[in-house]
PDB file of N, CA and C in Angstrom:
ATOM      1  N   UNK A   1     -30.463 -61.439  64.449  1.00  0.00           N
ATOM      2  CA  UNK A   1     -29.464 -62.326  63.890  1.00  0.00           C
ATOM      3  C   UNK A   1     -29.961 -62.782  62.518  1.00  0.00           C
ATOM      4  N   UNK A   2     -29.174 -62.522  61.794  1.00  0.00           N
ATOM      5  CA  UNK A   2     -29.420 -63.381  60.307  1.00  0.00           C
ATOM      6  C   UNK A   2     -29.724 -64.364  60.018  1.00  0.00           C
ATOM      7  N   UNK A   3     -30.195 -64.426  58.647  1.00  0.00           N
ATOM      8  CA  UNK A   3     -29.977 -66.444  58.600  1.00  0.00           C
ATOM      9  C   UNK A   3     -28.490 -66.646  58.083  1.00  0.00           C
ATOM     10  N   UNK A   4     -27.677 -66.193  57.285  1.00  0.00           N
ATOM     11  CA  UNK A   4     -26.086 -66.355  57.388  1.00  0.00           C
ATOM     12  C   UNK A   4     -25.739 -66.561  58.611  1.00  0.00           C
ATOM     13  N   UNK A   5     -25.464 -65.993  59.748  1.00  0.00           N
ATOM     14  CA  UNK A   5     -24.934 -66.162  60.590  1.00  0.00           C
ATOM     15  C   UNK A   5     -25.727 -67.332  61.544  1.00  0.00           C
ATOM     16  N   UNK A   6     -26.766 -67.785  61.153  1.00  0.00           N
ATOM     17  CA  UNK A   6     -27.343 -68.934  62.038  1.00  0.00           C
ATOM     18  C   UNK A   6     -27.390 -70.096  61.565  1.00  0.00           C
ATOM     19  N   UNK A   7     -27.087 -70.052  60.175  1.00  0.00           N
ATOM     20  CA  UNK A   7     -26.207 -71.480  59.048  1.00  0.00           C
ATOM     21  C   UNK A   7     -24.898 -71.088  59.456  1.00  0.00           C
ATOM     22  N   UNK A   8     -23.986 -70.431  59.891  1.00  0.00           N
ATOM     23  CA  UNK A   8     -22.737 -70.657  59.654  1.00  0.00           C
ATOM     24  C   UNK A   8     -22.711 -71.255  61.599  1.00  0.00           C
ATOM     25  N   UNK A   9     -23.179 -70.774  61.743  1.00  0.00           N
ATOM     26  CA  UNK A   9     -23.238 -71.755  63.794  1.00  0.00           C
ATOM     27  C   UNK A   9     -23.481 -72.377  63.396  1.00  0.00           C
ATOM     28  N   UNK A  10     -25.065 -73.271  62.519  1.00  0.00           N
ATOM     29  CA  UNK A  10     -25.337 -74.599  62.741  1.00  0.00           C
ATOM     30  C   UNK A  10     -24.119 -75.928  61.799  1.00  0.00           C
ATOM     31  N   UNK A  11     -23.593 -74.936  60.955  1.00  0.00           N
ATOM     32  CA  UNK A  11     -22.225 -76.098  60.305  1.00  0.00           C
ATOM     33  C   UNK A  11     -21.304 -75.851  61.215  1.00  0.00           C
ATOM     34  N   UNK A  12     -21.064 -74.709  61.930  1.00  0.00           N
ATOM     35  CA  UNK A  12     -19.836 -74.734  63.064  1.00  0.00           C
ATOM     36  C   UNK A  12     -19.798 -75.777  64.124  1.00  0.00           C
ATOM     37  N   UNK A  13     -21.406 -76.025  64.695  1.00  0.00           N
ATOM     38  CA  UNK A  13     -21.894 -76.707  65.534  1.00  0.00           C
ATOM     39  C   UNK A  13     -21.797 -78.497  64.732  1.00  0.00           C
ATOM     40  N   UNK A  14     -22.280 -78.891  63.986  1.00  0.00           N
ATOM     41  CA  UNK A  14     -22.124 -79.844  63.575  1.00  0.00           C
ATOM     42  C   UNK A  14     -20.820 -80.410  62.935  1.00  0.00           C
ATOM     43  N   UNK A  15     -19.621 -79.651  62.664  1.00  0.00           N
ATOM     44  CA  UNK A  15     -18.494 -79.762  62.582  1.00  0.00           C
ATOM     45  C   UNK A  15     -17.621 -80.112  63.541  1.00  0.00           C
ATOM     46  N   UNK A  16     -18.350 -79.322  64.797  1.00  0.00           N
ATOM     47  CA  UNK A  16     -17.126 -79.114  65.859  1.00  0.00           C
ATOM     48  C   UNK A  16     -17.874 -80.602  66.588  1.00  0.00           C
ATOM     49  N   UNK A  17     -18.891 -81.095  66.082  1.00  0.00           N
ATOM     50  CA  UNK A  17     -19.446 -82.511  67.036  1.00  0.00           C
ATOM     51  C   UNK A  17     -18.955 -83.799  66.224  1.00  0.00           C
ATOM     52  N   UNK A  18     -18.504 -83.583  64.860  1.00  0.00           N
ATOM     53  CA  UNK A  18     -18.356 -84.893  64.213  1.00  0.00           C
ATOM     54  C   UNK A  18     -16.624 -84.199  64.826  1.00  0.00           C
ATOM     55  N   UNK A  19     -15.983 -83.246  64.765  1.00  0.00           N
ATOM     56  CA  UNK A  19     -14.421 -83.550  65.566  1.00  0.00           C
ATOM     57  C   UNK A  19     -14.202 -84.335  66.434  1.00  0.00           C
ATOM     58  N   UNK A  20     -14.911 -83.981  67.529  1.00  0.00           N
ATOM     59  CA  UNK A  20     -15.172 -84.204  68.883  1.00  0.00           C
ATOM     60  C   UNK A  20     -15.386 -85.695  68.984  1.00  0.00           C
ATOM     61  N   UNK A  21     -16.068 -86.032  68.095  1.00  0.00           N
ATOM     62  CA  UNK A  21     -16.328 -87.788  67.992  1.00  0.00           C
ATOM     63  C   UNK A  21     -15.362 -88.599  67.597  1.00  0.00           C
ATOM     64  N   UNK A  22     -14.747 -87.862  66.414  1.00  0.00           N
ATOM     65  CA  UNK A  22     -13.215 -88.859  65.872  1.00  0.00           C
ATOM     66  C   UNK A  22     -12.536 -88.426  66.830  1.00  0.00           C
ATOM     67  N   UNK A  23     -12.523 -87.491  67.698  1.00  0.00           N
ATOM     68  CA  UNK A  23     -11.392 -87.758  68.604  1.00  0.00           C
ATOM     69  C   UNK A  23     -11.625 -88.792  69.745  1.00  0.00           C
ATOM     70  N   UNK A  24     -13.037 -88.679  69.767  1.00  0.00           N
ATOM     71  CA  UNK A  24     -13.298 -89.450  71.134  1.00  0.00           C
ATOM     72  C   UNK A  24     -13.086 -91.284  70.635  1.00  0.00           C
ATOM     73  N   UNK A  25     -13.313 -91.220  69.844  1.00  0.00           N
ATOM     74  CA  UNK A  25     -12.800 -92.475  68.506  1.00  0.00           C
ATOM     75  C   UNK A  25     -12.020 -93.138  69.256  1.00  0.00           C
ATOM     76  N   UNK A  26     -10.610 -92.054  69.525  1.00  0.00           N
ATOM     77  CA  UNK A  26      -9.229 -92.634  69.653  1.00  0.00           C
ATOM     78  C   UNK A  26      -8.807 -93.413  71.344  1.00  0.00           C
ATOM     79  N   UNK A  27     -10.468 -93.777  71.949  1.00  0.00           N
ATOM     80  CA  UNK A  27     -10.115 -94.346  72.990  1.00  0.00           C
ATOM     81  C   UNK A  27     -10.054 -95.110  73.475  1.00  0.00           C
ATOM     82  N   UNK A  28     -10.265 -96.213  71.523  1.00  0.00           N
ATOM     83  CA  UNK A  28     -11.032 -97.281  71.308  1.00  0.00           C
ATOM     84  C   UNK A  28      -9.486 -97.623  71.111  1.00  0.00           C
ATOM     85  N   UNK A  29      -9.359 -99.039  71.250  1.00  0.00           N
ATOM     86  CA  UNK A  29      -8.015-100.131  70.466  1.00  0.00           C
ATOM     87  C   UNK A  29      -8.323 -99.614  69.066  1.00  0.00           C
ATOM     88  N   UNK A  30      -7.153 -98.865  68.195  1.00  0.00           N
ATOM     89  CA  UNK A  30      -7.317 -98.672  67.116  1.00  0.00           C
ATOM     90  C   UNK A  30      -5.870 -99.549  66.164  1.00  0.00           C
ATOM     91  N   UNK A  31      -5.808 -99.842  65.061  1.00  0.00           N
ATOM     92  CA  UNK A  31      -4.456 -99.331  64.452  1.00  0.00           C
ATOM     93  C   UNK A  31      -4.011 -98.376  63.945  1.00  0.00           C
ATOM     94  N   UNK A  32      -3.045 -98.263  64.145  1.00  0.00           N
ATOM     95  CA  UNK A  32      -1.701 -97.065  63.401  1.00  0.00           C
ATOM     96  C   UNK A  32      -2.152 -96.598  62.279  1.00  0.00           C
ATOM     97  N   UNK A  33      -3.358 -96.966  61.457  1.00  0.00           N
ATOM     98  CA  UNK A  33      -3.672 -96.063  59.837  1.00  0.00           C
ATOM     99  C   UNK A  33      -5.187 -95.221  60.588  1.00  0.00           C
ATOM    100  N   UNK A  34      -5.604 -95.840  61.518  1.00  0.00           N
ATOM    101  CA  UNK A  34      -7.373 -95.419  62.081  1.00  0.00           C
ATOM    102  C   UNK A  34      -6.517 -94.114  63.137  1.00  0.00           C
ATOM    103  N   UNK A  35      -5.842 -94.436  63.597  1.00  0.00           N
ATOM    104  CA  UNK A  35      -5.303 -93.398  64.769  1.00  0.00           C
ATOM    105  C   UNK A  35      -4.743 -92.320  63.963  1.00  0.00           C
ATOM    106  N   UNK A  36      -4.369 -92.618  62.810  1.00  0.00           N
ATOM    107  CA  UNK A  36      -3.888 -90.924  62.313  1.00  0.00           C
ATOM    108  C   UNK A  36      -5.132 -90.794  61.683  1.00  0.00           C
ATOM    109  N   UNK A  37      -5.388 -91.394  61.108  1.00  0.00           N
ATOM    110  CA  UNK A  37      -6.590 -90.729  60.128  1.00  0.00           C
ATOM    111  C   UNK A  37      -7.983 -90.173  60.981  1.00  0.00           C
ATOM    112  N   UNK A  38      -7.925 -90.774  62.076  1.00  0.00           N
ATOM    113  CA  UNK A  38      -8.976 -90.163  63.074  1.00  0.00           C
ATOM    114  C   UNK A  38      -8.199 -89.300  63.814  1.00  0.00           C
ATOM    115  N   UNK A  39      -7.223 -89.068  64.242  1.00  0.00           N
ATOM    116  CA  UNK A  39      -6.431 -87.509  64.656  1.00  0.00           C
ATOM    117  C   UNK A  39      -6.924 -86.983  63.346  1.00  0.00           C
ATOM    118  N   UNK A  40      -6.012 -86.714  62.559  1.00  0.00           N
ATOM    119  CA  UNK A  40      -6.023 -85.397  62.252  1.00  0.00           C
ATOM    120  C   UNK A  40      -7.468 -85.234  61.460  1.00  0.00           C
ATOM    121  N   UNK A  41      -8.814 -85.790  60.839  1.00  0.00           N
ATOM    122  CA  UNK A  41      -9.802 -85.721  60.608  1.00  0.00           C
ATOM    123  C   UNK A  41     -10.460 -84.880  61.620  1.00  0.00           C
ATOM    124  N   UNK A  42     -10.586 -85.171  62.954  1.00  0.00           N
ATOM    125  CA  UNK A  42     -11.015 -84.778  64.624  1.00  0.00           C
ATOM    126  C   UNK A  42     -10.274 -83.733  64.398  1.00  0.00           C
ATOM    127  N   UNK A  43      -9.293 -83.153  64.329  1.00  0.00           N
ATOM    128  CA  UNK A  43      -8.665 -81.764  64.678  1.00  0.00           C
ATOM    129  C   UNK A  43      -8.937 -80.819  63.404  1.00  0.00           C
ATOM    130  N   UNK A  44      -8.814 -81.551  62.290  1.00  0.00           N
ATOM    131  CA  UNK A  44      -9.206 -80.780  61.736  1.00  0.00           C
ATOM    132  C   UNK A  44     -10.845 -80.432  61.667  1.00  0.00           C
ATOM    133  N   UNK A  45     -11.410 -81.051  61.389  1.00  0.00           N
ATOM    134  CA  UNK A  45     -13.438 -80.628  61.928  1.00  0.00           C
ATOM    135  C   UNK A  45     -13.532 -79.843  63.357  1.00  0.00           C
ATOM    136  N   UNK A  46     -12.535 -80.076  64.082  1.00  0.00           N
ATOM    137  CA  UNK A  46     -12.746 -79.170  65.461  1.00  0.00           C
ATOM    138  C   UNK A  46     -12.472 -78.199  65.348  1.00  0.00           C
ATOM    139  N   UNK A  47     -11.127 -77.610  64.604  1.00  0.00           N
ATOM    140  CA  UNK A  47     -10.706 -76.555  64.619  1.00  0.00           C
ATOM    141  C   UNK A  47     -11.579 -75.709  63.481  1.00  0.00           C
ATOM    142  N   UNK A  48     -12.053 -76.589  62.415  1.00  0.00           N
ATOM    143  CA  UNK A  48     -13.006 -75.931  60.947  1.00  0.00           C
ATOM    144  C   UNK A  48     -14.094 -75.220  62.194  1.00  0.00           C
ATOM    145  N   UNK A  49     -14.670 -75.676  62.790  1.00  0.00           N
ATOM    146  CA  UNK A  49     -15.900 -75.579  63.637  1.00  0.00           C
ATOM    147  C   UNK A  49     -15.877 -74.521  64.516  1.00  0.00           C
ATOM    148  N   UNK A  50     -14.652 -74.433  65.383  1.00  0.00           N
ATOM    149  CA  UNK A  50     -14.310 -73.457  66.107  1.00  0.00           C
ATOM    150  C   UNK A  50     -14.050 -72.231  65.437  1.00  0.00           C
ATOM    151  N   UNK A  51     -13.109 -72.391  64.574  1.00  0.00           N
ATOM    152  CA  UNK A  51     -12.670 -70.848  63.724  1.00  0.00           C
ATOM    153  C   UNK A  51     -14.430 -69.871  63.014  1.00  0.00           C
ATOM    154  N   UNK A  52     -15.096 -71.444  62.478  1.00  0.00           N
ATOM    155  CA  UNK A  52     -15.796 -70.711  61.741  1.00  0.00           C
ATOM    156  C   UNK A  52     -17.592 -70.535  62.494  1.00  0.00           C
ATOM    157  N   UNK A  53     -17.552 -70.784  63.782  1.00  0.00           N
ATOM    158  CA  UNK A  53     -17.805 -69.433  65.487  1.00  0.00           C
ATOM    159  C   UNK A  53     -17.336 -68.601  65.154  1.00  0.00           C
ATOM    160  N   UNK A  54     -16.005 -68.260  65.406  1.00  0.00           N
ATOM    161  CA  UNK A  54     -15.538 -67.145  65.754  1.00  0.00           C
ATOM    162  C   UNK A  54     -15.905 -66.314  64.407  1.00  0.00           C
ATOM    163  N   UNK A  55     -15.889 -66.876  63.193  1.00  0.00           N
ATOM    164  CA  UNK A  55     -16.115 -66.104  62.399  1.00  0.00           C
ATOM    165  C   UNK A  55     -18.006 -65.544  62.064  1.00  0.00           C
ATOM    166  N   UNK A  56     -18.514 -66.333  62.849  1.00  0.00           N
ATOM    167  CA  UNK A  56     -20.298 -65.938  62.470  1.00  0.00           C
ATOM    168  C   UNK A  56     -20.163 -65.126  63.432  1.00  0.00           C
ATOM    169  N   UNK A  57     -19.441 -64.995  65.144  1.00  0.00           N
ATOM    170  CA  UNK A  57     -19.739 -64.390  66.245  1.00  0.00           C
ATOM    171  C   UNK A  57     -19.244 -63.080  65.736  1.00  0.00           C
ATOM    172  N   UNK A  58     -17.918 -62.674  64.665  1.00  0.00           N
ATOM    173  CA  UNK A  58     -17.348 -61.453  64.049  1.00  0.00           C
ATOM    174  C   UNK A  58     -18.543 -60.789  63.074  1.00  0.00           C
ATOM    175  N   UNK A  59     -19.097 -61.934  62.436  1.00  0.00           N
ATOM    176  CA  UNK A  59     -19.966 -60.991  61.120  1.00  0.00           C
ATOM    177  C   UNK A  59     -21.410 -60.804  62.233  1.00  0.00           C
ATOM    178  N   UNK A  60     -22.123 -61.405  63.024  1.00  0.00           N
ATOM    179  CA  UNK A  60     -22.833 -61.121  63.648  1.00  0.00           C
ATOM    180  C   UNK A  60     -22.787 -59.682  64.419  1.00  0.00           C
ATOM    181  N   UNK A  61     -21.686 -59.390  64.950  1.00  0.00           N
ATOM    182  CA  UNK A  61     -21.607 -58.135  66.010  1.00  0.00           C
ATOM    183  C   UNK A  61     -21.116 -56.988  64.680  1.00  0.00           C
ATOM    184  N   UNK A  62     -20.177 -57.456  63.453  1.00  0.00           N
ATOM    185  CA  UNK A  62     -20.205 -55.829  62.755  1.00  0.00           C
ATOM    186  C   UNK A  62     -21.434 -56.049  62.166  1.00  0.00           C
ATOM    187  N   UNK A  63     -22.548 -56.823  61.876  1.00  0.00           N
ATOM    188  CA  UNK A  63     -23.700 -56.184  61.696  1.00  0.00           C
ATOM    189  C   UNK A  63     -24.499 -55.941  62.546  1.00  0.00           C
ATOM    190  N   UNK A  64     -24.340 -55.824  63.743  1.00  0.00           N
ATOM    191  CA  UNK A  64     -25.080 -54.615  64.366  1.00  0.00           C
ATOM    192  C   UNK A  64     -24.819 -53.653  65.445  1.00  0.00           C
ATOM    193  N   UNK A  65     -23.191 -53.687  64.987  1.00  0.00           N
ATOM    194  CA  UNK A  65     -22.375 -52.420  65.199  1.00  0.00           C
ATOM    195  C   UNK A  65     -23.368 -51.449  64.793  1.00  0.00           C
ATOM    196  N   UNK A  66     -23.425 -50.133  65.193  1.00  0.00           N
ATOM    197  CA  UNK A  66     -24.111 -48.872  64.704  1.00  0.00           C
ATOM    198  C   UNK A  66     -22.961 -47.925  63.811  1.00  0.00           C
TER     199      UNK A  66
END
């Protein structure tokens, strides 16, 4: 495994944990400006995090496709 592909997990990984937190945020008494802005902040870092897995787990396997 590369070091590209083991920086792009460790920002995937630390992306997809600060999501995960603003969402978990929302279970607190918030107001109406903290509840959107912690939705879509949380979905978006979750989903940045997730996609860009899938994208180290893609460049990882075509490099060492034969």
């Amino acid at each position: 495994m590369s070091w590209q592909v083991l920086i792009m997990y460790a920002v995937a990984a630390v992306l997809s944990l600060a999501g995960a937190w603003l969402l978990l945020l929302l279970t607190r008494p918030q107001g109406p400006a903290a509840v959107y802005v912690y939705r879509m902040a949380g979905i978006m870092a979750l989903a940045a995090g997730v996609v860009l897995a899938f994208s180290a787990t893609a460049m990882w396997r075509w490099s060492t496709t034969p």
